[in-house]
N, C-alpha and C. Protein backbone atom coordinates (compact mmCIF):
# COMPACT_ATOMS: atom_id res chain seq x y z
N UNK A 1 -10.00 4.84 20.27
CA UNK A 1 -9.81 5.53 19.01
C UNK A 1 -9.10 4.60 18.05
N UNK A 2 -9.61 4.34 17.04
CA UNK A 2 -8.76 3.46 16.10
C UNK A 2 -7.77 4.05 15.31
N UNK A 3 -7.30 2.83 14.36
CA UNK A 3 -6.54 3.59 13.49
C UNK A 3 -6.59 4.40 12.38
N UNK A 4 -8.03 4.21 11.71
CA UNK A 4 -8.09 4.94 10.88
C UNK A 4 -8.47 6.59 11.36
N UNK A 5 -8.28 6.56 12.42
CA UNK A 5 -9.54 8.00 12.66
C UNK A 5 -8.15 9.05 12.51
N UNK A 6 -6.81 8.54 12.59
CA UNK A 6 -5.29 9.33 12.69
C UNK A 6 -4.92 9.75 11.18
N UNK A 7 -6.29 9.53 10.12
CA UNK A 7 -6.30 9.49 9.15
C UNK A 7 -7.37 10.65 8.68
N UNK A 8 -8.50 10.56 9.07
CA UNK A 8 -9.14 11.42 9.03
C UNK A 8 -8.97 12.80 8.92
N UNK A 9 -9.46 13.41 8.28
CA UNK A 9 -9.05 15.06 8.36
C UNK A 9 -9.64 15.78 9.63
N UNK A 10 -8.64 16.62 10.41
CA UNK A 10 -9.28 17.45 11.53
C UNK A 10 -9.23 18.85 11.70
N UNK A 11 -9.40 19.19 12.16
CA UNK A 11 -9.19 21.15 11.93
C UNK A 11 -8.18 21.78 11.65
N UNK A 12 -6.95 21.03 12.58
CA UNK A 12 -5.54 21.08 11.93
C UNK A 12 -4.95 20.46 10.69
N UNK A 13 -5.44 19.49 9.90
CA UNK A 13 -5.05 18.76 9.56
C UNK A 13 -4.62 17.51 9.81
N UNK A 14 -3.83 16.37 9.58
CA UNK A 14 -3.82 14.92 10.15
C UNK A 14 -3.17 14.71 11.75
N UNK A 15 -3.69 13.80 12.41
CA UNK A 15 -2.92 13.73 13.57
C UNK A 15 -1.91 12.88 13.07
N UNK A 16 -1.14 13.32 13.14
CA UNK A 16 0.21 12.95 12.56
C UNK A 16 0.89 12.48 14.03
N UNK A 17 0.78 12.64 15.13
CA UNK A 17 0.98 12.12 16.46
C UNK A 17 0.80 10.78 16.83
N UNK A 18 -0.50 10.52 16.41
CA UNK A 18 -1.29 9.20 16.61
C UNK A 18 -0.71 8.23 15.28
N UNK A 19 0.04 8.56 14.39
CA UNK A 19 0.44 7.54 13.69
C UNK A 19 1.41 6.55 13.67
N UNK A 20 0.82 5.16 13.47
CA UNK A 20 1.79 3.99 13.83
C UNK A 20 2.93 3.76 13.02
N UNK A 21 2.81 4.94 11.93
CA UNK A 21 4.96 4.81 11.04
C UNK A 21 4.85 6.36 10.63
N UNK A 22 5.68 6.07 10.49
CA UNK A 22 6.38 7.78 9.23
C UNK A 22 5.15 7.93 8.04
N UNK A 23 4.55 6.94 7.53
CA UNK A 23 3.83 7.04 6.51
C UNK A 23 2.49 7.21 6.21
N UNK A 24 2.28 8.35 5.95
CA UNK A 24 0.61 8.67 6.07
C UNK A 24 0.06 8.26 4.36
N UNK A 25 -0.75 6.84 4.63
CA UNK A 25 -1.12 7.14 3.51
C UNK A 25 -2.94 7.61 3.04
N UNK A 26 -3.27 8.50 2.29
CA UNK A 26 -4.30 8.83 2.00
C UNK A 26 -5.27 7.94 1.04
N UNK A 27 -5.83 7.03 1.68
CA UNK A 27 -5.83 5.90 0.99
C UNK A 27 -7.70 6.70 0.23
N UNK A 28 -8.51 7.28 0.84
CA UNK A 28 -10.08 7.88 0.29
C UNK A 28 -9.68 8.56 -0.75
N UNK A 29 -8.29 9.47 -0.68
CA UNK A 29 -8.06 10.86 -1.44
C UNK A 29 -7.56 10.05 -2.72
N UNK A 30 -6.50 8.85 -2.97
CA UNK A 30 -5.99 8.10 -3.93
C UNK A 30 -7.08 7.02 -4.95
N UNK A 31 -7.86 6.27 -4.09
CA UNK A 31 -8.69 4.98 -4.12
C UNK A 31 -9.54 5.24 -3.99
N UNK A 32 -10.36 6.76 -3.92
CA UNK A 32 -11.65 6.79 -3.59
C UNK A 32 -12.10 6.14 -2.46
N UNK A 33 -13.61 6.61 -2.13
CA UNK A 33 -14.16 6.10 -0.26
C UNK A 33 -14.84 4.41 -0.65
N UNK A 34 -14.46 3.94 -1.63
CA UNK A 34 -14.44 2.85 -1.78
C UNK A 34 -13.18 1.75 -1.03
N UNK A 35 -12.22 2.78 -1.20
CA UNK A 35 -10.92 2.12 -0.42
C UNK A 35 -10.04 0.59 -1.72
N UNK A 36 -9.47 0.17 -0.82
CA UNK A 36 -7.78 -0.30 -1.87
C UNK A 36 -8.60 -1.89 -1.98
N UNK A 37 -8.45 -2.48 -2.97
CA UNK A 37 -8.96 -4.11 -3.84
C UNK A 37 -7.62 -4.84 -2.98
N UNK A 38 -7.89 -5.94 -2.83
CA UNK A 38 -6.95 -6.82 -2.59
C UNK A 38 -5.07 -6.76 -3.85
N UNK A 39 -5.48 -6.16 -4.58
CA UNK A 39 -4.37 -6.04 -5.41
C UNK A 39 -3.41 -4.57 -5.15
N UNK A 40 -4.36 -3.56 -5.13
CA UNK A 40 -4.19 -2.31 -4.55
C UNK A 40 -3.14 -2.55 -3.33
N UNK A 41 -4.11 -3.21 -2.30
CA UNK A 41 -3.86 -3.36 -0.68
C UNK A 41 -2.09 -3.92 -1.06
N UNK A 42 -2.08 -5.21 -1.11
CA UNK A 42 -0.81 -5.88 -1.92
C UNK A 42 0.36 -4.70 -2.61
N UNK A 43 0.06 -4.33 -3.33
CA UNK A 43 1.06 -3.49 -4.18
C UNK A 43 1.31 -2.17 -3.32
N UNK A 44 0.55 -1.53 -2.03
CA UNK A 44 0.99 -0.72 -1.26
C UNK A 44 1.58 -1.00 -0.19
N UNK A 45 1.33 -2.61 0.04
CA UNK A 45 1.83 -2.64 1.77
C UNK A 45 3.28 -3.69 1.63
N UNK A 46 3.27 -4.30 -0.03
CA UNK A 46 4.48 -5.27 -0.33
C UNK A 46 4.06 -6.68 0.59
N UNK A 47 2.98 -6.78 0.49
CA UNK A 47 2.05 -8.68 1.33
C UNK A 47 1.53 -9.05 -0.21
N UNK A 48 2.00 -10.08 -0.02
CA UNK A 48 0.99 -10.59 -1.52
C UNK A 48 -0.61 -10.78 -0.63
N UNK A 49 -1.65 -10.88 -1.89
CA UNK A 49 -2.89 -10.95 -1.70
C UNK A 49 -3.26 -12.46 -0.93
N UNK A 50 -2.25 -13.46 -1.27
CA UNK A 50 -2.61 -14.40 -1.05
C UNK A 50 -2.28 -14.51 1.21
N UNK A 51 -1.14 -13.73 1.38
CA UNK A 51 -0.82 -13.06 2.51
C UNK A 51 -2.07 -12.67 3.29
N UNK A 52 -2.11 -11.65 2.54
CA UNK A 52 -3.67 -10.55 3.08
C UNK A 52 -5.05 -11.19 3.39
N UNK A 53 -5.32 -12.34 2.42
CA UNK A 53 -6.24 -13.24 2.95
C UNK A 53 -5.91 -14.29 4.19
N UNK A 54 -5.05 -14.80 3.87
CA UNK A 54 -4.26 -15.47 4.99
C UNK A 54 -4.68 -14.92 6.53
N UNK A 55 -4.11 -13.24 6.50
CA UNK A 55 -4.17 -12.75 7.61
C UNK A 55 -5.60 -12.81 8.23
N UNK A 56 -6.39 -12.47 7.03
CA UNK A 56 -7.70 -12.54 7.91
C UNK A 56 -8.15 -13.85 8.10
N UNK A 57 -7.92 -14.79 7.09
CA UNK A 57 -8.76 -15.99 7.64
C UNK A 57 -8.06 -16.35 9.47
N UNK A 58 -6.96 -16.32 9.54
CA UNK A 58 -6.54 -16.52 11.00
C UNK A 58 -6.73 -15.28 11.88
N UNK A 59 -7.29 -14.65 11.78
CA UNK A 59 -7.74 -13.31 12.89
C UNK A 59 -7.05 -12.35 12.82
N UNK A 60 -5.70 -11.86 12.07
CA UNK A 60 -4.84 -11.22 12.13
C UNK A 60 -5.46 -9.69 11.49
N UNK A 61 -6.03 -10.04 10.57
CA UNK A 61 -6.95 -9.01 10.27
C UNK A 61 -8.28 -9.12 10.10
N UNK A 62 -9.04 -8.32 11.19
CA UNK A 62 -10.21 -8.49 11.24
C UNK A 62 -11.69 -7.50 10.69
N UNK A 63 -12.76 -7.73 10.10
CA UNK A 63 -13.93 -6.93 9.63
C UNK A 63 -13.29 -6.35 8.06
N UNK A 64 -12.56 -6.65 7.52
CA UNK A 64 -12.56 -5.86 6.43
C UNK A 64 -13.53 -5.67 5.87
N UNK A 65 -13.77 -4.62 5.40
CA UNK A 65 -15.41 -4.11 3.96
C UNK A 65 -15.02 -4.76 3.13
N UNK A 66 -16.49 -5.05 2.76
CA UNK A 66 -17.01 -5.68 1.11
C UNK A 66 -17.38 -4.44 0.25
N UNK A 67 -17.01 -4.52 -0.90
CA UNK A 67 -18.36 -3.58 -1.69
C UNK A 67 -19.17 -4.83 -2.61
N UNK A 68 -20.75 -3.73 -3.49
CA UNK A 68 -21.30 -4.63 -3.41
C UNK A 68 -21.46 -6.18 -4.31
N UNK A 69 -19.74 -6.10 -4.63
CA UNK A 69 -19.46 -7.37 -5.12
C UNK A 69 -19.28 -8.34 -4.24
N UNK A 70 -18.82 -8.51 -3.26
CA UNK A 70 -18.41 -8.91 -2.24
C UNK A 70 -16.82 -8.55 -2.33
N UNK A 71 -16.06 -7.91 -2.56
CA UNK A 71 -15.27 -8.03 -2.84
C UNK A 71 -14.23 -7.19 -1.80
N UNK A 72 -13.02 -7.79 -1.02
CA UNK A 72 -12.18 -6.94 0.38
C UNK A 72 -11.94 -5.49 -0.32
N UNK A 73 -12.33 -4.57 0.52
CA UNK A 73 -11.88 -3.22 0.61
C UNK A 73 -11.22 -2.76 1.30
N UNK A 74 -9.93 -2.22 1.59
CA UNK A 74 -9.33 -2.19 2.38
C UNK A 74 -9.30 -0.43 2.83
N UNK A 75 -9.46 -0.49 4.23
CA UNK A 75 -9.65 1.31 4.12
C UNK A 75 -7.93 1.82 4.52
N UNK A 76 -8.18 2.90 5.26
CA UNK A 76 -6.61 3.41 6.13
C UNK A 76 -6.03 2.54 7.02
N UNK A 77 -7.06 2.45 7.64
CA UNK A 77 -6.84 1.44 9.09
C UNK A 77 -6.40 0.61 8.74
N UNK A 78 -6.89 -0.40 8.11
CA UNK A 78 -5.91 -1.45 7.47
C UNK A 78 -4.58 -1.45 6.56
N UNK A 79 -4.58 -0.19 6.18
CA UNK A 79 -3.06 -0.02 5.58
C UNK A 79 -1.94 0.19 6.98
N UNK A 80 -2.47 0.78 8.20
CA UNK A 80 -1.27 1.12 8.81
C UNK A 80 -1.42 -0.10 9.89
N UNK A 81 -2.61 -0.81 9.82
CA UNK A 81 -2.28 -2.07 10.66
C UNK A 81 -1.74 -3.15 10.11
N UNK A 82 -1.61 -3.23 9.06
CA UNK A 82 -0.38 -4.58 8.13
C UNK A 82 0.64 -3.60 7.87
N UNK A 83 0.64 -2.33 8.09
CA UNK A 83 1.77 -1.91 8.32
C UNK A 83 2.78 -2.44 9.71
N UNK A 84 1.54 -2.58 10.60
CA UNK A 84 2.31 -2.68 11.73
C UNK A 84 2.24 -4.08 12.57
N UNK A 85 1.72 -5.17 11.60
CA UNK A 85 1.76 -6.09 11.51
C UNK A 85 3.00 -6.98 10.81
N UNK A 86 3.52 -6.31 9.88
CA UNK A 86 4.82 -6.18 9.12
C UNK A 86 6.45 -6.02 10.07
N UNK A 87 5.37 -5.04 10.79
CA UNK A 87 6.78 -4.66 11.68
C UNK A 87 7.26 -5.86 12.69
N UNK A 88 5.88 -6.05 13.20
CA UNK A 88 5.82 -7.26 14.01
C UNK A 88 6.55 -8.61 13.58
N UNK A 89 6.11 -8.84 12.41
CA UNK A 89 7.34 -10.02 11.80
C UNK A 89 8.03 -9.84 11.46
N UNK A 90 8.54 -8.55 11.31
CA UNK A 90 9.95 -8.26 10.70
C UNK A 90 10.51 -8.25 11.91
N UNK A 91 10.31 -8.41 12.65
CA UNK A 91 11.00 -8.33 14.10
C UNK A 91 11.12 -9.52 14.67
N UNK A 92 10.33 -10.67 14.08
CA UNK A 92 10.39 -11.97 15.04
C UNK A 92 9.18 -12.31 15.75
N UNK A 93 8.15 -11.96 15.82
CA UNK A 93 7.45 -11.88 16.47
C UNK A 93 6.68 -13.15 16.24
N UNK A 94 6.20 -14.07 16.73
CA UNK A 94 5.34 -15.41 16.53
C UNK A 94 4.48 -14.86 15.58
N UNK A 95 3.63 -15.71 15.12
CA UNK A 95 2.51 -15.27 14.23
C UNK A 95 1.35 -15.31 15.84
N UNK A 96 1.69 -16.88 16.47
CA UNK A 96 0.64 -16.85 17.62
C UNK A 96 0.73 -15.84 18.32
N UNK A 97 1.70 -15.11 18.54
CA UNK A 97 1.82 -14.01 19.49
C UNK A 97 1.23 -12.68 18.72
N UNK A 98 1.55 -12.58 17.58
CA UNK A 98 0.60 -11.59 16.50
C UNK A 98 -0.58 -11.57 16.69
N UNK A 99 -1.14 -13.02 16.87
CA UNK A 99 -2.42 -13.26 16.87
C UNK A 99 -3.11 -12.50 18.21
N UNK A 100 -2.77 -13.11 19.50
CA UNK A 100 -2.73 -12.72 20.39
C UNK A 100 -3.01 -11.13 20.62
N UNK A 101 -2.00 -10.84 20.10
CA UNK A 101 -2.19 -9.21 20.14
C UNK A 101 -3.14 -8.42 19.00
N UNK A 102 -3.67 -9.40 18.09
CA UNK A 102 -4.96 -8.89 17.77
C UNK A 102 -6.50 -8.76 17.89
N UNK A 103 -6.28 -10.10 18.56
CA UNK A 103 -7.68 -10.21 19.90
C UNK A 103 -7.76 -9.32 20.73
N UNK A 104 -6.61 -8.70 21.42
CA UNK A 104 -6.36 -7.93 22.43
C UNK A 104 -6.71 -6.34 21.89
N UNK A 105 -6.63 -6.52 20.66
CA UNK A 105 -6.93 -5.38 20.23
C UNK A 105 -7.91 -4.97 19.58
N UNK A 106 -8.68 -6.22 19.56
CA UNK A 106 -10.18 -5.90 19.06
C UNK A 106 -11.35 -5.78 20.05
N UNK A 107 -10.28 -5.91 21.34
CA UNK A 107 -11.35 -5.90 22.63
C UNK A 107 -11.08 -4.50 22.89
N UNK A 108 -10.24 -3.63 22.60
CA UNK A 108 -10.71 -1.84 22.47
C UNK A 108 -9.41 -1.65 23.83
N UNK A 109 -10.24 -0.67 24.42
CA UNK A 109 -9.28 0.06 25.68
C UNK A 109 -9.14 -0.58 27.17
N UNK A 110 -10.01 -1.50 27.00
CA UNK A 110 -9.84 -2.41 27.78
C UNK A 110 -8.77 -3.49 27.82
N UNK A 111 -8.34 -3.54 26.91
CA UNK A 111 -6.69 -5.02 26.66
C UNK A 111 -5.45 -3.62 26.77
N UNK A 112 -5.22 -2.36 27.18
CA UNK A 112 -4.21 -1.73 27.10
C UNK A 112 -3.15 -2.15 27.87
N UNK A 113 -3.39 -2.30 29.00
CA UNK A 113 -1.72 -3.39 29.89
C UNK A 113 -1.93 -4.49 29.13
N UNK A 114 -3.12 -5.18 28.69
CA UNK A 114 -2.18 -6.56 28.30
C UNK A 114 -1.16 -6.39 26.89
N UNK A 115 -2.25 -5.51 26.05
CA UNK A 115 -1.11 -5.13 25.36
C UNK A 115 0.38 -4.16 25.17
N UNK A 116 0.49 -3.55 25.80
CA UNK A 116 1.50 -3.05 26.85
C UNK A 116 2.43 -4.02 26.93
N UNK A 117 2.41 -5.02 28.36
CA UNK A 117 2.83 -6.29 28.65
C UNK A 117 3.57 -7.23 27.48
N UNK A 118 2.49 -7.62 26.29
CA UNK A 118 3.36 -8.50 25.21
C UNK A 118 3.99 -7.47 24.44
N UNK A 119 3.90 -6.16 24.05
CA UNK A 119 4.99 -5.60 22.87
C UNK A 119 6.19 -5.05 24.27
N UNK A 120 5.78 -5.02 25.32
CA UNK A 120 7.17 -4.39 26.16
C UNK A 120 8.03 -6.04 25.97
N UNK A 121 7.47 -7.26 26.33
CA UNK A 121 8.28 -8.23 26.51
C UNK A 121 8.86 -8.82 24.93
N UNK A 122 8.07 -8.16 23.99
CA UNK A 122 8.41 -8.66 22.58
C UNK A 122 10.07 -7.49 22.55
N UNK A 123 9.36 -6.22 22.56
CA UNK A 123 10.72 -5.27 22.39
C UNK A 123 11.69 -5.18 23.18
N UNK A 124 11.81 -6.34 24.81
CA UNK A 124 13.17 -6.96 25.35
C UNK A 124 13.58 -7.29 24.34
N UNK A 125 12.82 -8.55 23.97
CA UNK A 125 13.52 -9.70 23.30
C UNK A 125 14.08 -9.13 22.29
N UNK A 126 14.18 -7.96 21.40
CA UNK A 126 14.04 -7.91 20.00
C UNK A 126 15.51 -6.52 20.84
N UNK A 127 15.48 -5.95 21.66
CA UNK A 127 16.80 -5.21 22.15
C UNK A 127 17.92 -6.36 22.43
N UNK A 128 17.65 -7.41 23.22
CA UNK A 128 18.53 -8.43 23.28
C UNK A 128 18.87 -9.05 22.19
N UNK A 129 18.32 -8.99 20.75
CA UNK A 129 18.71 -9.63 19.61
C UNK A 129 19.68 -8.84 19.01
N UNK A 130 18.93 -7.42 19.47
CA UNK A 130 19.92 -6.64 18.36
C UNK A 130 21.17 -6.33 19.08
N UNK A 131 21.35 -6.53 20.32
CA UNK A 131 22.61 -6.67 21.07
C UNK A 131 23.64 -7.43 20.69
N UNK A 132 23.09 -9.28 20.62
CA UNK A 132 23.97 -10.23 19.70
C UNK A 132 24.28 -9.88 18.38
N UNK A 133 23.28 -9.58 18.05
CA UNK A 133 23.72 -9.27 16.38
C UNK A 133 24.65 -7.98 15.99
N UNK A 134 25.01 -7.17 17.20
CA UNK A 134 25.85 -6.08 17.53
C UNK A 134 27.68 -7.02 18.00
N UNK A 135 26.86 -7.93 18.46
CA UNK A 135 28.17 -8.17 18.97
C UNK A 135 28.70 -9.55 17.92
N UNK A 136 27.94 -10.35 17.22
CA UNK A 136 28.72 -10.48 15.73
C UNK A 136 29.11 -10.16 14.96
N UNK A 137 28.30 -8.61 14.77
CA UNK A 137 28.98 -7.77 13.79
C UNK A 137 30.11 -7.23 14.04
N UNK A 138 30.74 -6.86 15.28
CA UNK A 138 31.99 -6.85 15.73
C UNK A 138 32.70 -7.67 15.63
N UNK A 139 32.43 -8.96 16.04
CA UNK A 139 33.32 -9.88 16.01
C UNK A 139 33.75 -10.02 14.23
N UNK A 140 32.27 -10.02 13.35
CA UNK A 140 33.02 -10.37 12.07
C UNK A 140 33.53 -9.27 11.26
N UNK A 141 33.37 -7.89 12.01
CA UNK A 141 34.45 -6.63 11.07
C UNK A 141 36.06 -7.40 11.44
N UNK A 142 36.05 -7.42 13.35
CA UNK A 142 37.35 -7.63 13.70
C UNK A 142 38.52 -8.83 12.62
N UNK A 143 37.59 -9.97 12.23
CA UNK A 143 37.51 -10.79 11.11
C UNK A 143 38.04 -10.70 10.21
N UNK A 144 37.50 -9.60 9.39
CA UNK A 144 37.63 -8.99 8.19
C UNK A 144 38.76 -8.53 7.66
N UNK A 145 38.82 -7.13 8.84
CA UNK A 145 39.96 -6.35 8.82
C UNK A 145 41.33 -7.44 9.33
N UNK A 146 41.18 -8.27 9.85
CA UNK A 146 42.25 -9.35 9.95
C UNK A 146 42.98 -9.71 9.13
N UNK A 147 42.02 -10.34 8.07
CA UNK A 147 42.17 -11.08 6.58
C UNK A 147 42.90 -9.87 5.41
N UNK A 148 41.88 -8.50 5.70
CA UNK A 148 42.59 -7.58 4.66
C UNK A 148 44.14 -6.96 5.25
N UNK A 149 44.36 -7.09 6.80
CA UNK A 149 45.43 -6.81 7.17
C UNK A 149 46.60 -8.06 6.69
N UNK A 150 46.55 -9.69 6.85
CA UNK A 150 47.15 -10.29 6.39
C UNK A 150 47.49 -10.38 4.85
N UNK A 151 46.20 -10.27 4.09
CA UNK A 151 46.49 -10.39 2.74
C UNK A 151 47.83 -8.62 2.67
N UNK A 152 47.20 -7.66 3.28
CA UNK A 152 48.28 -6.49 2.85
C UNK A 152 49.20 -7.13 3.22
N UNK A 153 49.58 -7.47 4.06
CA UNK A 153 50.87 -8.00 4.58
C UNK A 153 51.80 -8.94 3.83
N UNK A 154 51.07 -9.63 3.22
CA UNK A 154 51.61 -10.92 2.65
C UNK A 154 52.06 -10.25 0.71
N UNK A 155 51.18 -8.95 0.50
CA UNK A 155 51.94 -8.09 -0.47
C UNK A 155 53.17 -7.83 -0.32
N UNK A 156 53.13 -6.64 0.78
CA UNK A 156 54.26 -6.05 0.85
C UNK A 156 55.29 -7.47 1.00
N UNK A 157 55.07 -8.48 1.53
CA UNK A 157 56.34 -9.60 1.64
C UNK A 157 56.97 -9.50 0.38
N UNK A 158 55.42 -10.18 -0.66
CA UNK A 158 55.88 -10.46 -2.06
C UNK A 158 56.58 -9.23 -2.87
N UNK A 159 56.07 -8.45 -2.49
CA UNK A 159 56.94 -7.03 -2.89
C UNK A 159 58.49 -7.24 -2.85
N UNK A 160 58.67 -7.25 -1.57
CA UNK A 160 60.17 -7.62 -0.64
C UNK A 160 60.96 -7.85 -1.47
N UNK A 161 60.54 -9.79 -1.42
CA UNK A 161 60.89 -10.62 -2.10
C UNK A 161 61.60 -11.03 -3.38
N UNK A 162 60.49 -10.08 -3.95
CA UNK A 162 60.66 -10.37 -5.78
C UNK A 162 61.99 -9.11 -5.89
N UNK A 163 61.55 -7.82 -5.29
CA UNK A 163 62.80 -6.75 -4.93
C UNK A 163 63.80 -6.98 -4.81
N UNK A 164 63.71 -7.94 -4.03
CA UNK A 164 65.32 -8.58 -3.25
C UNK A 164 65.78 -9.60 -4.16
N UNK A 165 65.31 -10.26 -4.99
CA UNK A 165 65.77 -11.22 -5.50
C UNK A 165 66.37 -10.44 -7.46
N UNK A 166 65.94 -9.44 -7.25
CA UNK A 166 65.66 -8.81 -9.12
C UNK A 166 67.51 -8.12 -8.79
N UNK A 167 67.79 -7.71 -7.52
CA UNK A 167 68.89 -6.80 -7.41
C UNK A 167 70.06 -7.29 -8.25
């Protein structure tokens, strides 16, 4: 089942279950069943165009529609997969290892452990980051509050001081 089909209208309304973020966007109902221009695509997902081509010339995004200009159309599916392609580098993720996991995912239900396998070992790595970066941020509040405890400190002296000396 792909991604756009979590888009599709169903008897209930959207599968809102099957979606890869918080954000459903209605890209037929906005853009017409023509779907989003490379500028469109860009200004909804925050990738410049020059990005968006990028992605596909290296495999990252694959089959986009033409209309009959030739021109990229971008449907749902592709909004919530550079959605979640986004996430992927916002997280660290190699581009080769991006890549990787889009081959894997153009081979259907058949790559599910392998893909499994690289986002479980990507989302170690990315719990162990946010661990260090937990434990700098401690270290540099402890820091902080140091500096604003000395500077108070070094008031009240001057306070003291000037007090003691005015008597």
């Amino acid at each position: 089942m792909g991604e756009a089909s979590i888009l599709a209208p169903r008897k209930g309304g959207l599968d809102l279950e099957r979606a890869l973020s918080h954000t459903v966007v209605a890209v037929s109902e906005k853009y017409g069943a023509e779907g989003l221009s490379v500028a469109e695509m860009a200004a909804l997902t925050g990738v410049t165009g020059h990005t968006l081509r990028y992605y596909e010339r290296i495999g990252l995004i694959q089959s986009v529609t033409r209309n009959g200009g030739n021109q990229r159309r971008y449907q749902a599916g592709d909004v919530e997969w550079v959605q979640f392609l986004l996430r992927l580098r916002e997280t660290g993720m190699p581009i080769a290892q991006m890549r990787e996991y889009s081959v894997l995912r153009a081979r259907g239900e058949s790559s599910l452990s392998e893909r499994l396998e690289l986002l479980t070992a990507h989302h170690e790595r990315l719990r162990q980051q946010i661990a260090t970066l937990h434990g700098h941020e401690r270290a540099l509040r402890i820091k902080v509050e140091t500096y604003r405890q000395m500077l108070a400190d070094t008031v009240h002296t001057d306070v003291q001081r000037n007090g003691d000396t005015n008597d």
